[in-house]
Protein backbone atom coordinates (compact mmCIF):
# COMPACT_ATOMS: atom_id res chain seq x y z
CA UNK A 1 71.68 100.76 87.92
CA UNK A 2 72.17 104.64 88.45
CA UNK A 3 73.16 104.02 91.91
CA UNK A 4 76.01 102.34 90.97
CA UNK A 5 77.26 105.11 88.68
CA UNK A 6 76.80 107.42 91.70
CA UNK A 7 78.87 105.26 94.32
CA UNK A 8 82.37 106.60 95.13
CA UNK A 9 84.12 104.53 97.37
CA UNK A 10 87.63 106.36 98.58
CA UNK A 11 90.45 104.98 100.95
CA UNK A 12 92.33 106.49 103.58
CA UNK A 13 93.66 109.10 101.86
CA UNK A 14 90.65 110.02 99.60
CA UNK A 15 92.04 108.08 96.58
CA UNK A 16 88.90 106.72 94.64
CA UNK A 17 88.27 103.12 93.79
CA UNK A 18 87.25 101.24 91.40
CA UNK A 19 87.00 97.12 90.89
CA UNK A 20 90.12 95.51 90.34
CA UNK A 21 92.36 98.02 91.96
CA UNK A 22 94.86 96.37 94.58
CA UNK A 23 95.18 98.32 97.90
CA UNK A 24 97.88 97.86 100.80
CA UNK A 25 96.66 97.66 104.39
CA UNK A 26 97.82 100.76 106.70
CA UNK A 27 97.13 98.45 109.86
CA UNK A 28 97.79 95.65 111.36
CA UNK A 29 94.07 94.09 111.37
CA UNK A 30 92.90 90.60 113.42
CA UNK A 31 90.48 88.76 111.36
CA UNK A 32 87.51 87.92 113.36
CA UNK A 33 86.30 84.14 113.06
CA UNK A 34 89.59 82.74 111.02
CA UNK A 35 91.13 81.57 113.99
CA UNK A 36 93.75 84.20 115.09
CA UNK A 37 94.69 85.02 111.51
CA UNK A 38 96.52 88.78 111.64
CA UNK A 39 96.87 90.78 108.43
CA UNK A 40 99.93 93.02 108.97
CA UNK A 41 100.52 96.07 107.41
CA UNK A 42 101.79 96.79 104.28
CA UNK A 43 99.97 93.60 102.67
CA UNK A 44 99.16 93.63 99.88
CA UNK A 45 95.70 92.66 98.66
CA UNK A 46 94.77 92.16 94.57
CA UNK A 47 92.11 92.43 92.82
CA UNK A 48 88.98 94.43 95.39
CA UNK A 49 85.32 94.07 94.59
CA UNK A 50 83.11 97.10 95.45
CA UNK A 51 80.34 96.62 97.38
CA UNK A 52 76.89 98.52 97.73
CA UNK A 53 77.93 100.24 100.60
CA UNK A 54 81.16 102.91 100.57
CA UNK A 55 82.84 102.20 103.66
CA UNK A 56 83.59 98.00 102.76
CA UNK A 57 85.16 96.51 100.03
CA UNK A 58 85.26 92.77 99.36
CA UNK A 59 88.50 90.98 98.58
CA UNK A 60 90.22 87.86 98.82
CA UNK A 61 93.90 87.71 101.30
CA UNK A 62 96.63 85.10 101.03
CA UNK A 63 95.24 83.53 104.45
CA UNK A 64 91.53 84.74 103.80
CA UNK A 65 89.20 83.99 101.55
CA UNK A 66 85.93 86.28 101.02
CA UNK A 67 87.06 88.94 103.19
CA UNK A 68 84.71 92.47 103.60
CA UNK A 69 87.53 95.26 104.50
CA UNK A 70 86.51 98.65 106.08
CA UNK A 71 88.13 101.32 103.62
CA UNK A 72 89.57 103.48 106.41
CA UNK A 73 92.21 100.85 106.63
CA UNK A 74 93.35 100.39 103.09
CA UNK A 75 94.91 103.03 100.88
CA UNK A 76 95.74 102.11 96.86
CA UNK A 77 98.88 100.46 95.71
């Protein structure tokens, strides 16, 4: 449990995190293995979930469901 408490997780712009925050995308970004599904930027996604590891939050798109992010592409709405 006292990993969790030491996790930051930060987007683009060194914003911190936190579960249940809702981000915008700064990229246009193909989603692999939904069949040529593009997220274009400026989307907006509700609701993250952190995940263990800094760099990847977990999330759920209009078009995707259970989608990992990398956090270099997001920054917080």
């Amino acid at each position: 449990m006292a990993d969790e408490d030491e996790l930051v997780v930060k987007d683009s712009n060194g914003t911190q995190l936190h579960d249940g925050d809702s981000v915008t995308l700064i990229k246009d970004l193909k989603v692999k293995g939904s069949g040529g599904v593009t997220l274009k930027r400026g989307t907006l996604i509700k609701n993250i979930r952190l995940t263990y590891d800094e760099d990847e939050i977990e999330c759920n798109a209009d078009k995707v469901k259970g989608l990992v992010l990398r956090t270099e592409f997001v920054k917080k709405a």
